[in-house]
C-alpha atoms as a PDB file:
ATOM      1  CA  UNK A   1       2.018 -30.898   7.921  1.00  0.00           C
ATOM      2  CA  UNK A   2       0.208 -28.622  10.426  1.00  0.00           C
ATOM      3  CA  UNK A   3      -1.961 -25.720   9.751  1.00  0.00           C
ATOM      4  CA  UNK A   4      -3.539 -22.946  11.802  1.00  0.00           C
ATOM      5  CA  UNK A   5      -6.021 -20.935  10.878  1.00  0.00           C
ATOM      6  CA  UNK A   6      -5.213 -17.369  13.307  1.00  0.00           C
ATOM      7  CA  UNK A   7      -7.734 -14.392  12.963  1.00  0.00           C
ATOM      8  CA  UNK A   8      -8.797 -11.499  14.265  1.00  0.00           C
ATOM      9  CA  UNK A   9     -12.562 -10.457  13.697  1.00  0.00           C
ATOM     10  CA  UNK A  10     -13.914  -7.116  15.559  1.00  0.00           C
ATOM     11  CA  UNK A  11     -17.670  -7.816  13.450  1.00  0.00           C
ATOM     12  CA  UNK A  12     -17.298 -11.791  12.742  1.00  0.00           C
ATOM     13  CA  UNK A  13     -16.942 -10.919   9.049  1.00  0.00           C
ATOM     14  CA  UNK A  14     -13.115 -12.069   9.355  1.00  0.00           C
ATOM     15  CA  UNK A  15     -14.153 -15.259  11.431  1.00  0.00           C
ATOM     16  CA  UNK A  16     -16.513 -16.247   9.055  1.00  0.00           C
ATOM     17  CA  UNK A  17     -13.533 -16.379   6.241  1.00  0.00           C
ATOM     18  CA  UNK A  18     -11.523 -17.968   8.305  1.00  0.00           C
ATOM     19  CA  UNK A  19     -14.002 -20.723   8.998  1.00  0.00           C
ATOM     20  CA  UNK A  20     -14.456 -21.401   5.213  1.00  0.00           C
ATOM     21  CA  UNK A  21     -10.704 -21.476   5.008  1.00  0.00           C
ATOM     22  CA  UNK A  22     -10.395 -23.731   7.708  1.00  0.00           C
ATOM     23  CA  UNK A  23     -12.846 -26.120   6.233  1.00  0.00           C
ATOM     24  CA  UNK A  24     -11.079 -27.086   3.201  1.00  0.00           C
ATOM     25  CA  UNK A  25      -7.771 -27.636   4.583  1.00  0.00           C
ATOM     26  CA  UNK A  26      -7.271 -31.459   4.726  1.00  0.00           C
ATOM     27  CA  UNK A  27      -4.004 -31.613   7.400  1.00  0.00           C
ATOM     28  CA  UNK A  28      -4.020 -31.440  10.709  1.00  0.00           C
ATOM     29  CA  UNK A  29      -5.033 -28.064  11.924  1.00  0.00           C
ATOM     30  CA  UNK A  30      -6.588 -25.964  14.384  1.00  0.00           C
ATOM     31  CA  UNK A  31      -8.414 -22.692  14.161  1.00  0.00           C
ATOM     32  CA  UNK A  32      -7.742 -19.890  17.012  1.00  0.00           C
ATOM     33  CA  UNK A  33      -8.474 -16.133  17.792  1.00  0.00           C
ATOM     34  CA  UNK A  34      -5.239 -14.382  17.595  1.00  0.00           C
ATOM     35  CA  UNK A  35      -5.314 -13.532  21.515  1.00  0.00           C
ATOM     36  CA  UNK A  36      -5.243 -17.875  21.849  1.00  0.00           C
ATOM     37  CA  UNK A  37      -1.991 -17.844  20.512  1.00  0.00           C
ATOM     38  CA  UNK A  38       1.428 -17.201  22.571  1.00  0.00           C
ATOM     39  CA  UNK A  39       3.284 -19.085  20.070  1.00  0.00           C
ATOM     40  CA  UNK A  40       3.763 -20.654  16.475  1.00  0.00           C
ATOM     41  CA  UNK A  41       6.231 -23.489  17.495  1.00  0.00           C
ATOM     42  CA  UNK A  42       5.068 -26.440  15.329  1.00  0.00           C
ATOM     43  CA  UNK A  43       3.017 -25.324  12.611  1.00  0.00           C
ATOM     44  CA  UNK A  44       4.494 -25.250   9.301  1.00  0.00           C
ATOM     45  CA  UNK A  45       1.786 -22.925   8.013  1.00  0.00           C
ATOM     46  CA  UNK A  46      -0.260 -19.941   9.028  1.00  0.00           C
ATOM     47  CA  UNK A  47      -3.357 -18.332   8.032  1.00  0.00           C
ATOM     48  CA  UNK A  48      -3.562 -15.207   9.698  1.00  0.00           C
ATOM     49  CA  UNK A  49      -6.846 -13.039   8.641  1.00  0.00           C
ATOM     50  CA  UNK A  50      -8.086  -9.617   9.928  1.00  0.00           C
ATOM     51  CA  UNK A  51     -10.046  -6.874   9.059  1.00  0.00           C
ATOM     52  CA  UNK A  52      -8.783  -3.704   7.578  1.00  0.00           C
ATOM     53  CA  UNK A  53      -8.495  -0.712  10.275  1.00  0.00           C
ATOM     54  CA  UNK A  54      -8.210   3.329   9.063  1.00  0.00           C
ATOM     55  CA  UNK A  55      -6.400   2.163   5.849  1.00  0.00           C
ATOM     56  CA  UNK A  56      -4.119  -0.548   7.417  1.00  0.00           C
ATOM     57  CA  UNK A  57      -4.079  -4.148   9.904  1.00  0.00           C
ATOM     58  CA  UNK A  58      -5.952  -4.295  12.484  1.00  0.00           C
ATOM     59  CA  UNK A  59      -3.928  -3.412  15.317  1.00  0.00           C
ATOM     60  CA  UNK A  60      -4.432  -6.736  17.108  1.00  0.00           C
ATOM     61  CA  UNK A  61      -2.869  -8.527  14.047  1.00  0.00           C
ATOM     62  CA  UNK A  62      -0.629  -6.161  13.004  1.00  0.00           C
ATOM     63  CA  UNK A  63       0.804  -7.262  17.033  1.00  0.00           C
ATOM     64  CA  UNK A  64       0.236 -10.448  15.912  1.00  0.00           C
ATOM     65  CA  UNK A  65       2.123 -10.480  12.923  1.00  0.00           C
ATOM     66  CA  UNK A  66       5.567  -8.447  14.635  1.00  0.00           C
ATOM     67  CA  UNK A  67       6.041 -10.987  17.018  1.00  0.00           C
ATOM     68  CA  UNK A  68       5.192 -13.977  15.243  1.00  0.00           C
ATOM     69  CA  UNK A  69       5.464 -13.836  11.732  1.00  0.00           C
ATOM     70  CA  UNK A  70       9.383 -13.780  11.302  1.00  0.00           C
ATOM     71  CA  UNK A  71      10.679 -16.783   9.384  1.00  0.00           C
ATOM     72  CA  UNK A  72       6.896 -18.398   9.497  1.00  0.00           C
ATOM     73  CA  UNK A  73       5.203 -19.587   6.045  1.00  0.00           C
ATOM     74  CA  UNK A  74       2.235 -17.285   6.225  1.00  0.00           C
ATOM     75  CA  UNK A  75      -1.037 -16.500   3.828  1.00  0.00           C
ATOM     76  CA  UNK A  76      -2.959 -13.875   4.638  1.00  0.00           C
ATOM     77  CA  UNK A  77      -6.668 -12.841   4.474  1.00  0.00           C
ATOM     78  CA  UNK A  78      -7.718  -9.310   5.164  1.00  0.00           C
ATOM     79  CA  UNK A  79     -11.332  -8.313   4.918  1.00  0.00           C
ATOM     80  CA  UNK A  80     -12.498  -4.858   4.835  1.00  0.00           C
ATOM     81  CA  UNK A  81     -15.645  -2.201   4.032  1.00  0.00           C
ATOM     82  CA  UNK A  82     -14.225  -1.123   0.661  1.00  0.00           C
ATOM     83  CA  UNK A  83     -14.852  -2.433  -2.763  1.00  0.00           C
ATOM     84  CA  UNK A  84     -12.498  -4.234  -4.221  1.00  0.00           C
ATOM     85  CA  UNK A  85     -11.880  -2.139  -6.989  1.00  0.00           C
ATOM     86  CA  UNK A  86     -11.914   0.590  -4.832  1.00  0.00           C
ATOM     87  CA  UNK A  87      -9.010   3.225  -6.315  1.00  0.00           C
ATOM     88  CA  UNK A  88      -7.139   3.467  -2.697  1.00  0.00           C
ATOM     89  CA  UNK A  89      -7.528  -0.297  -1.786  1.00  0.00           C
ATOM     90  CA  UNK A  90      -3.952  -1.605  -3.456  1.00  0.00           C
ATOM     91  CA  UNK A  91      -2.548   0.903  -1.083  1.00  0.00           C
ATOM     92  CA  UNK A  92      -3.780  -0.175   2.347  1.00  0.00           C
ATOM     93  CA  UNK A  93      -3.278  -4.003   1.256  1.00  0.00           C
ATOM     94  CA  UNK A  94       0.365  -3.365   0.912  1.00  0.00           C
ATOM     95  CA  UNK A  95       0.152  -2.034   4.104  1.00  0.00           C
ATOM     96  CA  UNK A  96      -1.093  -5.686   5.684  1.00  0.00           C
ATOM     97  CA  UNK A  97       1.461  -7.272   3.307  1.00  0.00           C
ATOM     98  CA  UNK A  98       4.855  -4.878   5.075  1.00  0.00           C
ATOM     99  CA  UNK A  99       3.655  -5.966   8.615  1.00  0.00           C
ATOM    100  CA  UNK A 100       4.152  -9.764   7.094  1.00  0.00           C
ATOM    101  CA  UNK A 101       7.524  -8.764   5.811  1.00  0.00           C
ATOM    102  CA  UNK A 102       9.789 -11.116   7.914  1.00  0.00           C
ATOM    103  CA  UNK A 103       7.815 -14.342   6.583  1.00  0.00           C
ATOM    104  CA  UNK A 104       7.562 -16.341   3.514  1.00  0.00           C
ATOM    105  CA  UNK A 105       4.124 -14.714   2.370  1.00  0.00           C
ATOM    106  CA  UNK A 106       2.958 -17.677   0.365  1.00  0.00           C
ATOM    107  CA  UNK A 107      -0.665 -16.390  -0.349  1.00  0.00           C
ATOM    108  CA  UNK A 108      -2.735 -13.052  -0.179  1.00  0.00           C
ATOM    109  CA  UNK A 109      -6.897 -12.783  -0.275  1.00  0.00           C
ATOM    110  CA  UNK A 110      -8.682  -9.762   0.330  1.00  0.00           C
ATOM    111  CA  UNK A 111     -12.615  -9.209   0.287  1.00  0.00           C
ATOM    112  CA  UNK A 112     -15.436  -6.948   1.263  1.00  0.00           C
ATOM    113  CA  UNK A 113     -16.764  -7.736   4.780  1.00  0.00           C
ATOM    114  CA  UNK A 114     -20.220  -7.937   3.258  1.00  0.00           C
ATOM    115  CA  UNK A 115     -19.951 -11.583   2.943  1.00  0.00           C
ATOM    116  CA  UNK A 116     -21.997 -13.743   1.034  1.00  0.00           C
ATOM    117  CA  UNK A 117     -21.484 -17.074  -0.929  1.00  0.00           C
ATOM    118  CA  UNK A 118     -19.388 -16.259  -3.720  1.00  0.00           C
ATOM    119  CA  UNK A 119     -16.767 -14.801  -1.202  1.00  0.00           C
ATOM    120  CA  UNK A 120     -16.693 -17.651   0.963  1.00  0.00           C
ATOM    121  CA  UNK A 121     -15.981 -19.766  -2.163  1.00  0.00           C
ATOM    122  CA  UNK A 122     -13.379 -17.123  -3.210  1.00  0.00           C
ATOM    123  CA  UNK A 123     -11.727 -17.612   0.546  1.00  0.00           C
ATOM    124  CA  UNK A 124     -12.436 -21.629   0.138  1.00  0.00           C
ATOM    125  CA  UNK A 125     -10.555 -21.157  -3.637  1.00  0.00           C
ATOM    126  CA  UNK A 126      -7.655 -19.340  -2.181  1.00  0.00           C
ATOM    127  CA  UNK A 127      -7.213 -22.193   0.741  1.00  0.00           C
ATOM    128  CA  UNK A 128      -6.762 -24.722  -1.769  1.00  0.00           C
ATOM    129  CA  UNK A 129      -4.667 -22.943  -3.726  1.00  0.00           C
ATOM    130  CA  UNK A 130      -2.236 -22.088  -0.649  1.00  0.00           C
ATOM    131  CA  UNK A 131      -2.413 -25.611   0.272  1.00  0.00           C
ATOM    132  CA  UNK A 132      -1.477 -27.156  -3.506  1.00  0.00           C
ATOM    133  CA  UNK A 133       2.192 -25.439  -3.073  1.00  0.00           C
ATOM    134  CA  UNK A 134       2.650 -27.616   0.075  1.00  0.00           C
ATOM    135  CA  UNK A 135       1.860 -30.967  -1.570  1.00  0.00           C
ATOM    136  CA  UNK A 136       4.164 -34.134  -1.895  1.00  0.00           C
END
């Protein structure tokens, strides 16, 4: 199996998620900026993480995501300055999730961009999780 790890990180909040993510995947992967990639030809799953932008993706990786997600396996990670239990969250999230609409969305992590430990084990939980569904 091969993993990538794609992101897009204006404040290296995003990259810093995506480097815990990357860490406990145990396949063959790689780990690239979104403007690296020209094409997903190969990998049979894709992390794609970026920050939330005025209540939606990142416009980088909302790109991203129209002209690479279709038919792709794809978990996403979205960080953003909100609380998660903020009352308007749910509604920007879904907004990430529609961009991802022509994949197989297979996982879904959010978190503040104020991160610290326990949300880089919450990122590192959510890897392993996403990667259980894909073993023999």
């Amino acid at each position: 199996m091969r993993v990538i790890v794609v992101y897009y990180s204006q404040t290296g909040n995003t990259k810093k998620i995506a480097q815990a993510i990357f860490q406990v995947i145990k396949t063959k992967k790689h780990l690239k900026e979104v403007k690296e990639i020209d094409s997903l030809e190969g990998y049979d799953l894709v992390f794609v993480g970026f920050p939330l932008h005025y209540g939606g993706p990142a416009k980088p990786a909302k790109n991203f995501l129209e002209k690479h997600a279709q038919g792709k396996k794809i978990a996403l990670f979205v960080t953003h300055s909100t609380r998660e239990d903020s009352k308007g969250l749910q509604k920007w999230l879904a907004k990430c999730k529609k961009v991802a609409q022509e994949a197989e969305l297979v996982g879904f992590f959010n978190c503040q961009g104020n991160i610290n430990v326990i949300r880089l084990n919450r990122a590192s939980s959510f890897a392993k999780r996403v990667m259980k569904k894909f073993e023999s």
